[in-house]
PDB file of N, CA and C in Angstrom:
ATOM      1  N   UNK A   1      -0.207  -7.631 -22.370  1.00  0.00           N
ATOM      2  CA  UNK A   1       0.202  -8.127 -21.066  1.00  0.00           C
ATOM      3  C   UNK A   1       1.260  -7.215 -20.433  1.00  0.00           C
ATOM      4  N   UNK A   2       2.245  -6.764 -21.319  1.00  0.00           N
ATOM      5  CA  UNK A   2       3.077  -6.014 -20.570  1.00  0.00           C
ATOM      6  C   UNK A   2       2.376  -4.806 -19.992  1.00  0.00           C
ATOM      7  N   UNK A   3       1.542  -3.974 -20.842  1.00  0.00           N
ATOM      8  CA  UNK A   3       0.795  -3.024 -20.448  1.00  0.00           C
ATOM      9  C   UNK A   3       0.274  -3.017 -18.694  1.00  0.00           C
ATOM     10  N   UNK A   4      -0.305  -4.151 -18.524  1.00  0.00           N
ATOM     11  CA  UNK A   4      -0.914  -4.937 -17.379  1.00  0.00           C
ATOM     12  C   UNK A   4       0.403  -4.697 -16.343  1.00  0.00           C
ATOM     13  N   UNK A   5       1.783  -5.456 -17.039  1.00  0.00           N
ATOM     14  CA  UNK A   5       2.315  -5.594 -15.825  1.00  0.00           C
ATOM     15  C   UNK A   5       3.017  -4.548 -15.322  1.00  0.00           C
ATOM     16  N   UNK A   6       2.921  -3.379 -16.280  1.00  0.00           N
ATOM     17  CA  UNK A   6       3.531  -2.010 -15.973  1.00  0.00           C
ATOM     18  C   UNK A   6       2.342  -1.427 -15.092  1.00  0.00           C
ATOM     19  N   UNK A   7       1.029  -1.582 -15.268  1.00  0.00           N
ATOM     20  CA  UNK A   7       0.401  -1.051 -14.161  1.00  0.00           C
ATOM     21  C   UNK A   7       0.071  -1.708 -12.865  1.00  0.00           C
ATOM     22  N   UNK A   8       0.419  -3.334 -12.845  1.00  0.00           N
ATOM     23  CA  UNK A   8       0.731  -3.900 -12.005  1.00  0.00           C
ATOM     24  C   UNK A   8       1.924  -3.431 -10.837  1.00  0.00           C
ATOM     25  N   UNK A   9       2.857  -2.786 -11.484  1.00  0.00           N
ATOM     26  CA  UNK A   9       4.422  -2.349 -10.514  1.00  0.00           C
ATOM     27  C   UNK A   9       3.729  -0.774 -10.075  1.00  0.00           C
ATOM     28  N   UNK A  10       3.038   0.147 -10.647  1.00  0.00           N
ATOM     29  CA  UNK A  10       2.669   1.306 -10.540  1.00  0.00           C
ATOM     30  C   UNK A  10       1.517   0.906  -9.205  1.00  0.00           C
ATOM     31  N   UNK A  11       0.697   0.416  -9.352  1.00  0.00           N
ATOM     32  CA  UNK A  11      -0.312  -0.315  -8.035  1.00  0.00           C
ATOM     33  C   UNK A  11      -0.103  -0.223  -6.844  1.00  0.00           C
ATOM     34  N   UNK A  12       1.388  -1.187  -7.238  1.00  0.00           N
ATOM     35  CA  UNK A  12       1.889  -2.096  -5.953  1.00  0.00           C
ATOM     36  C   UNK A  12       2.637  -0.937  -5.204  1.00  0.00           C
ATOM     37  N   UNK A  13       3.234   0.237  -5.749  1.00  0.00           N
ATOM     38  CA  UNK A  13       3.802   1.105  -5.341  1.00  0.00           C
ATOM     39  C   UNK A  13       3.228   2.074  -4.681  1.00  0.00           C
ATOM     40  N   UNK A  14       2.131   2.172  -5.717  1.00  0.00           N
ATOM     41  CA  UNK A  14       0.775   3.619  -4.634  1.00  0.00           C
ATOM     42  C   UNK A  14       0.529   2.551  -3.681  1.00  0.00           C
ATOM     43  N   UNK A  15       0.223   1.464  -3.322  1.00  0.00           N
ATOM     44  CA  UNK A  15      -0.977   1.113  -2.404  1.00  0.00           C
ATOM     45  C   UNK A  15       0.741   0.895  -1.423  1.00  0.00           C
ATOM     46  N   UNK A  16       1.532   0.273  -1.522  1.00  0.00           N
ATOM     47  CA  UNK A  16       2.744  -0.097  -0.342  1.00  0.00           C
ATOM     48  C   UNK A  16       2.762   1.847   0.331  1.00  0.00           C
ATOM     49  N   UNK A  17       2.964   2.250  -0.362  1.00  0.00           N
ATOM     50  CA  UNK A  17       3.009   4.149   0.083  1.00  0.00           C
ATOM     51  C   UNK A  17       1.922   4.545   1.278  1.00  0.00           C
ATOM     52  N   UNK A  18       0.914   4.353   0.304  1.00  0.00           N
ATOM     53  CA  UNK A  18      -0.268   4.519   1.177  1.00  0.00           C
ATOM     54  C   UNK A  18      -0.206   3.169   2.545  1.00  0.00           C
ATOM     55  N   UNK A  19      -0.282   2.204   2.561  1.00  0.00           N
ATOM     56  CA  UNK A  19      -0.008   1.286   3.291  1.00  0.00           C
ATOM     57  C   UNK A  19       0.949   1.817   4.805  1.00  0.00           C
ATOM     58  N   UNK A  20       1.994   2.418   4.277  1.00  0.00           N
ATOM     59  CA  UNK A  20       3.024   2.815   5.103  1.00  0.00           C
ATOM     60  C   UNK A  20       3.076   3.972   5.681  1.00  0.00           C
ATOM     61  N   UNK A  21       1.662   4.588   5.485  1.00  0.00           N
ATOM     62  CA  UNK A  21       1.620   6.487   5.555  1.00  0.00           C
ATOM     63  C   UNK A  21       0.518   6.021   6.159  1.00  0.00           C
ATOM     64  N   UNK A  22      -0.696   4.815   6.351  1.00  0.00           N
ATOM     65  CA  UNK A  22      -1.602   4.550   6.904  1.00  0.00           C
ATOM     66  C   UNK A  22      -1.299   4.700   8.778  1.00  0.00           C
ATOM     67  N   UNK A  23      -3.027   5.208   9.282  1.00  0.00           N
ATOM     68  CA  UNK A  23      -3.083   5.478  10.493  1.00  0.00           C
ATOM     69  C   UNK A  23      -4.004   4.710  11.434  1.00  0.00           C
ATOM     70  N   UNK A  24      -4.070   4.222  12.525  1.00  0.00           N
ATOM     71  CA  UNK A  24      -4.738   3.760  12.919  1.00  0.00           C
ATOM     72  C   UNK A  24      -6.311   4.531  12.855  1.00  0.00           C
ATOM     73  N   UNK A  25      -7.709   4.419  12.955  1.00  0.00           N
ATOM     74  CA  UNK A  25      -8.516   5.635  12.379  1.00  0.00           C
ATOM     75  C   UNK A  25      -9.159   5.873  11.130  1.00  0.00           C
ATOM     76  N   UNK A  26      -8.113   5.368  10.306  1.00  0.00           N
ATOM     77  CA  UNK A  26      -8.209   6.426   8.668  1.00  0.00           C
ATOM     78  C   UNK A  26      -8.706   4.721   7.953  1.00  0.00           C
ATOM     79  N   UNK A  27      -9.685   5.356   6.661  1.00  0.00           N
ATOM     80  CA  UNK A  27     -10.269   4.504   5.941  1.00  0.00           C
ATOM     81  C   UNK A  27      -9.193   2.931   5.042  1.00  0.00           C
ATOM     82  N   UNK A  28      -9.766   2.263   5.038  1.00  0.00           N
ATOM     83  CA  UNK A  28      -8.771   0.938   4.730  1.00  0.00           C
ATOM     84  C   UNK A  28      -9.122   0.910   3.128  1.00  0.00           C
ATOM     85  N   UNK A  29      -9.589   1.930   2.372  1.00  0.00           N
ATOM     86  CA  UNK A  29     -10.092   1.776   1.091  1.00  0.00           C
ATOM     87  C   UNK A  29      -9.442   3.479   0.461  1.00  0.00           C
ATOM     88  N   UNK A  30      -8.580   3.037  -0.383  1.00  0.00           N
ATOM     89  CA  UNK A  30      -7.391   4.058  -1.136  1.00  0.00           C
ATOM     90  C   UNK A  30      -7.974   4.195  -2.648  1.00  0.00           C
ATOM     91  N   UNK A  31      -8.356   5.277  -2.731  1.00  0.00           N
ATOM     92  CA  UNK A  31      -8.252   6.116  -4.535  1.00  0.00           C
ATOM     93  C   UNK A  31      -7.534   6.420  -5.486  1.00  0.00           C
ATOM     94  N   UNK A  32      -7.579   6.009  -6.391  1.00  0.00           N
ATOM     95  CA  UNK A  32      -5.873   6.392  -7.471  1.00  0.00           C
ATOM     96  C   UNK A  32      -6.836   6.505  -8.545  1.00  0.00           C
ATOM     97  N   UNK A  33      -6.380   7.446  -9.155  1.00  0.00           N
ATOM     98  CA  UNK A  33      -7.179   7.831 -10.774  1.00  0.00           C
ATOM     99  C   UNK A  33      -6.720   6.412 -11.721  1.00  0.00           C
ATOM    100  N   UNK A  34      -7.215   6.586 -13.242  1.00  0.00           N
ATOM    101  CA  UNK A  34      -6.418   5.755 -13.824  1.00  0.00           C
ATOM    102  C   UNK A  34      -5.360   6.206 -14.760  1.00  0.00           C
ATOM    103  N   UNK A  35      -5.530   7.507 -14.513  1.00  0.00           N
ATOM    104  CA  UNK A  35      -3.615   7.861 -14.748  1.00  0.00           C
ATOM    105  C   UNK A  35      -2.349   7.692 -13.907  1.00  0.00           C
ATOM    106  N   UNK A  36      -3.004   8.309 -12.612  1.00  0.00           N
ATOM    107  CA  UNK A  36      -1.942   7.736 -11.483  1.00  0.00           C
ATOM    108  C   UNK A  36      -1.394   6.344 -11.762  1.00  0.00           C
ATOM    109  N   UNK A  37      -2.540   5.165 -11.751  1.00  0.00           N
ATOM    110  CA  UNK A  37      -1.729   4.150 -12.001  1.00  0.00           C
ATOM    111  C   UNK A  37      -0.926   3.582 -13.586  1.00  0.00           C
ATOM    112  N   UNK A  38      -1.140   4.359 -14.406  1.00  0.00           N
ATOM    113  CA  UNK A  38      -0.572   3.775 -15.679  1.00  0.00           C
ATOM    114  C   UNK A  38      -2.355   3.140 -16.561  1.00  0.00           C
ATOM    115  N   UNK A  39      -3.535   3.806 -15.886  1.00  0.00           N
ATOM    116  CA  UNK A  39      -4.394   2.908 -16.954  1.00  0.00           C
ATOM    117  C   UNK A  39      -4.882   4.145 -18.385  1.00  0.00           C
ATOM    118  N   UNK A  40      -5.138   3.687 -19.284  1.00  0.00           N
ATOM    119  CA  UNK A  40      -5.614   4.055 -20.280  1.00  0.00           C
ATOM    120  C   UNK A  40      -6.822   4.021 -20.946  1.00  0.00           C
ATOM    121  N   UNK A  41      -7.652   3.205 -19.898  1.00  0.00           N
ATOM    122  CA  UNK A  41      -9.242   2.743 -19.895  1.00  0.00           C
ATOM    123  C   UNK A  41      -9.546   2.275 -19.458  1.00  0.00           C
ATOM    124  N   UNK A  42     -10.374   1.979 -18.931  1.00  0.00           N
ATOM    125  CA  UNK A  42     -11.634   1.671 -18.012  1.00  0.00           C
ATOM    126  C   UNK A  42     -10.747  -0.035 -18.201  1.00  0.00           C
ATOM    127  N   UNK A  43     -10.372  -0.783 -16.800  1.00  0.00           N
ATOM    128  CA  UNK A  43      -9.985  -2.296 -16.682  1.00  0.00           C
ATOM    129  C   UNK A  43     -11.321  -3.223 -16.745  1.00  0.00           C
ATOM    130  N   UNK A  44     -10.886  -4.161 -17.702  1.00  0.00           N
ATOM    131  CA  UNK A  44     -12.024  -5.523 -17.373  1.00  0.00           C
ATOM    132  C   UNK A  44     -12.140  -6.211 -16.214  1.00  0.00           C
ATOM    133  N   UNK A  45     -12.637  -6.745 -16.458  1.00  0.00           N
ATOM    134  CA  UNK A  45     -13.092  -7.675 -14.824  1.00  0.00           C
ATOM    135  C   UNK A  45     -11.702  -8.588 -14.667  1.00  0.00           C
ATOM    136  N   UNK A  46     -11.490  -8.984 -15.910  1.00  0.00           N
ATOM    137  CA  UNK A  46     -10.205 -10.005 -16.016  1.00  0.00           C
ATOM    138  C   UNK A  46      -8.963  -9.242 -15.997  1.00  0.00           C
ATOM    139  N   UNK A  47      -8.649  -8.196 -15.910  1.00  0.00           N
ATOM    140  CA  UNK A  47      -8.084  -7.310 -15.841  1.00  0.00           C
ATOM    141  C   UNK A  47      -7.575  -6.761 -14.599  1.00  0.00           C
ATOM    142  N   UNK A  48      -9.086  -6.566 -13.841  1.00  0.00           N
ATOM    143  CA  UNK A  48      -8.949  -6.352 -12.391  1.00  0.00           C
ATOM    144  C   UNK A  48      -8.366  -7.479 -11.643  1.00  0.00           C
ATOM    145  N   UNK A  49      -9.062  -8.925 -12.048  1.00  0.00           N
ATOM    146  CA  UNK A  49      -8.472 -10.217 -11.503  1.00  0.00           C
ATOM    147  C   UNK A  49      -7.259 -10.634 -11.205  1.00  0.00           C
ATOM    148  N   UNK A  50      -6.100  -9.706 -12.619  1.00  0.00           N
ATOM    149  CA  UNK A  50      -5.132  -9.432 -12.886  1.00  0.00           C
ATOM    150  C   UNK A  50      -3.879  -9.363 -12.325  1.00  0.00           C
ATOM    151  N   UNK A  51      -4.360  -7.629 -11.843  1.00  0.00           N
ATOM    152  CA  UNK A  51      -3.994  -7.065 -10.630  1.00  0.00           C
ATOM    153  C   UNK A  51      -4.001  -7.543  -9.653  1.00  0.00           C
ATOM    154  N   UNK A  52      -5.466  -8.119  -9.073  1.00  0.00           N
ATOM    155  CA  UNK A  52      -5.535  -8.266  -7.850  1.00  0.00           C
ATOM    156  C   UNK A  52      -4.974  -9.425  -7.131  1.00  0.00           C
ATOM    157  N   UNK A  53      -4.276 -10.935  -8.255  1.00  0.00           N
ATOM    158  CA  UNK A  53      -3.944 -12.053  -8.131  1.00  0.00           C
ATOM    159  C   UNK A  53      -2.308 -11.812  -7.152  1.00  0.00           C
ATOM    160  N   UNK A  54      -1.459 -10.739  -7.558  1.00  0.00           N
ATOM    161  CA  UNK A  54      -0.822 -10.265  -6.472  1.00  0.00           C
ATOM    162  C   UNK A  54      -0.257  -9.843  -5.348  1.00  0.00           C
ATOM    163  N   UNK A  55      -1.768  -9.265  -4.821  1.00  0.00           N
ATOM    164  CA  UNK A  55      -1.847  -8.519  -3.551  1.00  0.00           C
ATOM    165  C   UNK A  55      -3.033  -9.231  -2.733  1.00  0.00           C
ATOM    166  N   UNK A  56      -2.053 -10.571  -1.818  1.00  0.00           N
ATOM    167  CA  UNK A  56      -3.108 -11.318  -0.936  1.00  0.00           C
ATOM    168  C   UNK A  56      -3.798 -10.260  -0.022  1.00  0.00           C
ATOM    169  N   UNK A  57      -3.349  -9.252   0.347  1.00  0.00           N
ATOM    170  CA  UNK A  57      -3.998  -8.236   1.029  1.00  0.00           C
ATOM    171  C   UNK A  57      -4.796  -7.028   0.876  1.00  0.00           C
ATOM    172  N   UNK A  58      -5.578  -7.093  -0.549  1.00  0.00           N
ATOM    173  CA  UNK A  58      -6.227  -6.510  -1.050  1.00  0.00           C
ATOM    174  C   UNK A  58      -7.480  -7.251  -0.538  1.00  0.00           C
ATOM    175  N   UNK A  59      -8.426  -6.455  -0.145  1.00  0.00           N
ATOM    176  CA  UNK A  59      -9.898  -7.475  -0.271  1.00  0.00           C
ATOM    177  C   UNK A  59     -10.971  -7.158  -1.264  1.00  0.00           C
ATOM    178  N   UNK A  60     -11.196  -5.566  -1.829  1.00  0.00           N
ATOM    179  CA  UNK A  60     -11.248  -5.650  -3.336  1.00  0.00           C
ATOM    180  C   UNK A  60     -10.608  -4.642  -4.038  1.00  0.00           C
ATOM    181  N   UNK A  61     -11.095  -4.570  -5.321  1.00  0.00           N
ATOM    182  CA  UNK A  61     -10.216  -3.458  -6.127  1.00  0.00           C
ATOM    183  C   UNK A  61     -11.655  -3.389  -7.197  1.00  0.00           C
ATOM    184  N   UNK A  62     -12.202  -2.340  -6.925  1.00  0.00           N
ATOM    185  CA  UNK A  62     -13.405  -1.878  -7.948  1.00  0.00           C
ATOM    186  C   UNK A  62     -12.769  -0.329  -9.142  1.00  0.00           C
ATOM    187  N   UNK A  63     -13.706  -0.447  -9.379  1.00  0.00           N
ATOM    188  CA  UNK A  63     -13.467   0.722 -10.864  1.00  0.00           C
ATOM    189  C   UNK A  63     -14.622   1.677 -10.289  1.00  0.00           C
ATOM    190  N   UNK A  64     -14.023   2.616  -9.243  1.00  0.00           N
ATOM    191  CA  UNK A  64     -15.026   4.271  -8.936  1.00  0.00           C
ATOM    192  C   UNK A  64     -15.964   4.998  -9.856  1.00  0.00           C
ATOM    193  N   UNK A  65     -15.867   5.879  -9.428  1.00  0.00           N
ATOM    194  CA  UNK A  65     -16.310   6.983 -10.308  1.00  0.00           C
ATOM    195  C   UNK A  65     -15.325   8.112 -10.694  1.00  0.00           C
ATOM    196  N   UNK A  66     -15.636   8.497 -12.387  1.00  0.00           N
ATOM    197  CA  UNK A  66     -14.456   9.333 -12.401  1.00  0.00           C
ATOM    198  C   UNK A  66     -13.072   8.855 -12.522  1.00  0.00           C
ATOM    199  N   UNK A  67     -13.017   7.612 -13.515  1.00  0.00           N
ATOM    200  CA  UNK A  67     -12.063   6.818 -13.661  1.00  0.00           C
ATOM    201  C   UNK A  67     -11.086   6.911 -12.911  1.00  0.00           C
ATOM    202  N   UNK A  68     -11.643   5.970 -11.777  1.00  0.00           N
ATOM    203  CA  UNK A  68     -10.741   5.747 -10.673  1.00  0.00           C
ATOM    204  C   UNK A  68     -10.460   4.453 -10.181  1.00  0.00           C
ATOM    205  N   UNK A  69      -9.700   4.020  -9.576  1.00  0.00           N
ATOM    206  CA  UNK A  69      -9.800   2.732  -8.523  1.00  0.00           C
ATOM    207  C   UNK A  69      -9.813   2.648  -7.435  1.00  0.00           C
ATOM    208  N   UNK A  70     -10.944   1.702  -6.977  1.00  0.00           N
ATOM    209  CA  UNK A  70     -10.974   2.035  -5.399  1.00  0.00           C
ATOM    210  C   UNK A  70     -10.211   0.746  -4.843  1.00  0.00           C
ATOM    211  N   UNK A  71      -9.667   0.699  -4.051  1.00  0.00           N
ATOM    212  CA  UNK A  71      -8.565  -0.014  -3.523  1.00  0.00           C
ATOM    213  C   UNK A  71      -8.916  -0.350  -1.842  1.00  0.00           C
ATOM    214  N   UNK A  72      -9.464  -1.876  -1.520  1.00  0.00           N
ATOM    215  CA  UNK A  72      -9.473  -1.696  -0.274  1.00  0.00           C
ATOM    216  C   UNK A  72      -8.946  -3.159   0.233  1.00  0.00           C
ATOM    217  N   UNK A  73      -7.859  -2.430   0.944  1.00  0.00           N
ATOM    218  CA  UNK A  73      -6.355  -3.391   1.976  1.00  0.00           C
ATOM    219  C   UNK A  73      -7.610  -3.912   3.257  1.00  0.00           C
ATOM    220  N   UNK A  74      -6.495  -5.166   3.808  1.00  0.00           N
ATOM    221  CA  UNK A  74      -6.843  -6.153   4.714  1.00  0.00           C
ATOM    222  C   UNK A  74      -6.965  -4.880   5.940  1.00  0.00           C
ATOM    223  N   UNK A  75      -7.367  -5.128   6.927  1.00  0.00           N
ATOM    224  CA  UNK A  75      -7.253  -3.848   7.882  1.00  0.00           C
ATOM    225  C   UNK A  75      -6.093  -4.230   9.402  1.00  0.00           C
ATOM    226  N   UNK A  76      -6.636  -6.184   9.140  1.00  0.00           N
ATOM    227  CA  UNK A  76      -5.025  -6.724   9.721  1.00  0.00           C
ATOM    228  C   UNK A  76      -3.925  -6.281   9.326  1.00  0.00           C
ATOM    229  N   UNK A  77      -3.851  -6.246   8.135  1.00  0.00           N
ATOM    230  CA  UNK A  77      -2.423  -5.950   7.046  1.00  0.00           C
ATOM    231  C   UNK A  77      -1.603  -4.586   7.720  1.00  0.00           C
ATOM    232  N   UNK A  78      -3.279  -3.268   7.229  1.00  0.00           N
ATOM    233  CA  UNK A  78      -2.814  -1.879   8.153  1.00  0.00           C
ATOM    234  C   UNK A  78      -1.940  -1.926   9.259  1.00  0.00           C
ATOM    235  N   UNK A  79      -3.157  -2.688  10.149  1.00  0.00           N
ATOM    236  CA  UNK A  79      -2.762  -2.902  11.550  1.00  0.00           C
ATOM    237  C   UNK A  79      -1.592  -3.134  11.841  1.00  0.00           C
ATOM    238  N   UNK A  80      -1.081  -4.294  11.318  1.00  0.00           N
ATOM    239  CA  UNK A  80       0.266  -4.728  11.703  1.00  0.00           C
ATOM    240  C   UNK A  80       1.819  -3.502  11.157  1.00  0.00           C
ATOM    241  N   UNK A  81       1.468  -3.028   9.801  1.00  0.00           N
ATOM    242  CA  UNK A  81       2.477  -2.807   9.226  1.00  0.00           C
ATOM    243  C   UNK A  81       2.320  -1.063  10.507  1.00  0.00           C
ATOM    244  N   UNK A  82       1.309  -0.718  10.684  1.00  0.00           N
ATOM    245  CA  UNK A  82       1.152   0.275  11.370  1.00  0.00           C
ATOM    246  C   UNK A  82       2.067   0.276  13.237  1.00  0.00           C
ATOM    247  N   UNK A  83       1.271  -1.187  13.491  1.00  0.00           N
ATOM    248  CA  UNK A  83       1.976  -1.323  14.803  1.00  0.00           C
ATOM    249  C   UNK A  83       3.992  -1.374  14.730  1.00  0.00           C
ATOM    250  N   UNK A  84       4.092  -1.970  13.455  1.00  0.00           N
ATOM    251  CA  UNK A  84       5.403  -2.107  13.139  1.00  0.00           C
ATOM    252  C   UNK A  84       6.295  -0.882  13.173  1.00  0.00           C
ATOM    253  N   UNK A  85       5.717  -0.492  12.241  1.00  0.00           N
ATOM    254  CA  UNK A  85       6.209   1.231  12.386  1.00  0.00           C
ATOM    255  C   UNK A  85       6.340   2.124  13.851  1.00  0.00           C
ATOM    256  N   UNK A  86       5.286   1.885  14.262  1.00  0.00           N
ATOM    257  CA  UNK A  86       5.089   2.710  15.737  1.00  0.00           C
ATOM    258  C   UNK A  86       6.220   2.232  16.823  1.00  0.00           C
ATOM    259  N   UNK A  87       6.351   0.597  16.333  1.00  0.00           N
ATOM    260  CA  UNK A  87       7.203   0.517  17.424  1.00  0.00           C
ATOM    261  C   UNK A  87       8.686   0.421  17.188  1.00  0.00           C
ATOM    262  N   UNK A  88       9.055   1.186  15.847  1.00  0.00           N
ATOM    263  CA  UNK A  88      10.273   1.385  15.174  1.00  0.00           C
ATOM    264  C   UNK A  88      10.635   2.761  15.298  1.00  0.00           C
ATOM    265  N   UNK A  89       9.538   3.536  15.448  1.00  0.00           N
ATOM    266  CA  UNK A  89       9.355   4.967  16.313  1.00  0.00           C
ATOM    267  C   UNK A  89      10.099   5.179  17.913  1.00  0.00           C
ATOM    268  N   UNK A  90       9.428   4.396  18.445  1.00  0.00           N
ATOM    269  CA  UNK A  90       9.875   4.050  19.679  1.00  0.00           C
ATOM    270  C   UNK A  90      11.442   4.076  19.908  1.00  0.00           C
ATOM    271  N   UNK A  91      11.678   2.807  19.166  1.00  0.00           N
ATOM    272  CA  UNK A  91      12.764   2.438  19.988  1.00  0.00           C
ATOM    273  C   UNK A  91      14.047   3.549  19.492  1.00  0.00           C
ATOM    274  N   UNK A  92      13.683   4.056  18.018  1.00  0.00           N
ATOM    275  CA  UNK A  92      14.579   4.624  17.552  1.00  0.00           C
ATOM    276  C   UNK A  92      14.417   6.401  18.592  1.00  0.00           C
ATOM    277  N   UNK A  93      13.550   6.487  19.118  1.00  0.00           N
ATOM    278  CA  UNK A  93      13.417   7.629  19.860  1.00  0.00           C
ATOM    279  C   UNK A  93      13.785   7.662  21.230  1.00  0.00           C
ATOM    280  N   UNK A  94      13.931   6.068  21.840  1.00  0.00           N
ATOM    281  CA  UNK A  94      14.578   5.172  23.038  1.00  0.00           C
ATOM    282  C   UNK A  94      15.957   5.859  22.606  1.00  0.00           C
ATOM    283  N   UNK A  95      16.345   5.054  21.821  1.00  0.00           N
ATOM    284  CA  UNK A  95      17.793   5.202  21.703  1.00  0.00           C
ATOM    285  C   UNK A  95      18.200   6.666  21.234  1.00  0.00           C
ATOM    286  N   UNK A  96      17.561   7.830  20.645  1.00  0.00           N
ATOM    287  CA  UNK A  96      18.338   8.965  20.476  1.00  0.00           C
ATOM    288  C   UNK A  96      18.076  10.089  22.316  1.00  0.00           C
ATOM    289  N   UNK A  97      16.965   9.251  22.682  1.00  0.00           N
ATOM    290  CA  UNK A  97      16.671   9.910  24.287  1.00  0.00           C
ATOM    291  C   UNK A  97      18.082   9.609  25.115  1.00  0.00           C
ATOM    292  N   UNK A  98      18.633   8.263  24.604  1.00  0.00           N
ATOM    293  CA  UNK A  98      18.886   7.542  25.905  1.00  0.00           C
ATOM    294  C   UNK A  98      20.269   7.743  26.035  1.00  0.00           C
ATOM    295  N   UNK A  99      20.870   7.797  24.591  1.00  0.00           N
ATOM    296  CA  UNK A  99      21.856   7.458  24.004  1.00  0.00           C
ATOM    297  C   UNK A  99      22.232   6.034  23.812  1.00  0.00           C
ATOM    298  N   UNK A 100      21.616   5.226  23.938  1.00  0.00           N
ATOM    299  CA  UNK A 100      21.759   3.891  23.701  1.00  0.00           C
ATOM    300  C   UNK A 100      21.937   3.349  22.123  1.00  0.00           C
ATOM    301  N   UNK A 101      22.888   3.682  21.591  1.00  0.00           N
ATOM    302  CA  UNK A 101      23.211   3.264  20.343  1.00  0.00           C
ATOM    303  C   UNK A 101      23.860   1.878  20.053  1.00  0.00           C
ATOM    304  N   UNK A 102      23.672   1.013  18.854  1.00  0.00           N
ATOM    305  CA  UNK A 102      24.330  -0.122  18.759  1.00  0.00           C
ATOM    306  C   UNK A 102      24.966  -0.114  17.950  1.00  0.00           C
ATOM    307  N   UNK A 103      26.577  -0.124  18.368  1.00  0.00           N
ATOM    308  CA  UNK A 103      27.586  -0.261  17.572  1.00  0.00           C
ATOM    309  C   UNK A 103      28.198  -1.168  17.031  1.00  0.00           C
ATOM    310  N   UNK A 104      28.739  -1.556  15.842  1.00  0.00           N
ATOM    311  CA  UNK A 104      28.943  -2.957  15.415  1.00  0.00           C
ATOM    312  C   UNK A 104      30.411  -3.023  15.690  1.00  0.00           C
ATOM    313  N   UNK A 105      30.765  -3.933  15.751  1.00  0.00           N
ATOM    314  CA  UNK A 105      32.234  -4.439  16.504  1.00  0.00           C
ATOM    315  C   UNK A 105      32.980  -5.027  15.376  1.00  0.00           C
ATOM    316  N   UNK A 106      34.122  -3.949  15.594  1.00  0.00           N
ATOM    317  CA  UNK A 106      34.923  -4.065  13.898  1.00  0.00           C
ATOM    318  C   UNK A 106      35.712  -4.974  14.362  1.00  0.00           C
TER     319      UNK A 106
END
């Protein structure tokens, strides 16, 4: 089990990365070997179940080719964390245009 939950934290870390580096465009289904994530063999089905009991925003998680995992996120999920970002872009590019900085009041 621990095995599991060490590749459970390794997962959650590639796919949040990828998640956050995601583009509007680009495929909603992510590749990780099973070294990248911490695996050592081919996962069971119960295994995969595992993993996947975690991440409500996974819609599946298969075993590739070339001992891999294929990994495919909600595309709402993308969407949002994408729009989030973009508009954290913005404002932070508002405010170094504008000079509009917010200062906290000691």
């Amino acid at each position: 089990m621990t095995y599991l939950l060490a590749v459970d934290a390794k997962l959650k870390d590639l796919i949040n990365e990828k998640i956050e580096n995601w583009e509007e465009g680009q495929s909603c289904t992510f590749k990780f070997s099973f070294s990248e994530v911490g695996l050592l063999h081919e996962p069971s089905e119960s295994d995969l179940d595992t993993l996947v009991a975690d991440f409500p925003y996974i819609e599946s998680l298969e075993v590739g080719e070339d001992e891999t995992l294929l990994v495919t996120i909600d595309k709402h999920t993308l969407k949002a964390v994408y729009e989030a970002q973009l508009q954290e872009w913005i404002k932070e590019s508002d405010l170094n245009q504008f000079g509009r900085y917010d200062y906290e009041v000691i």
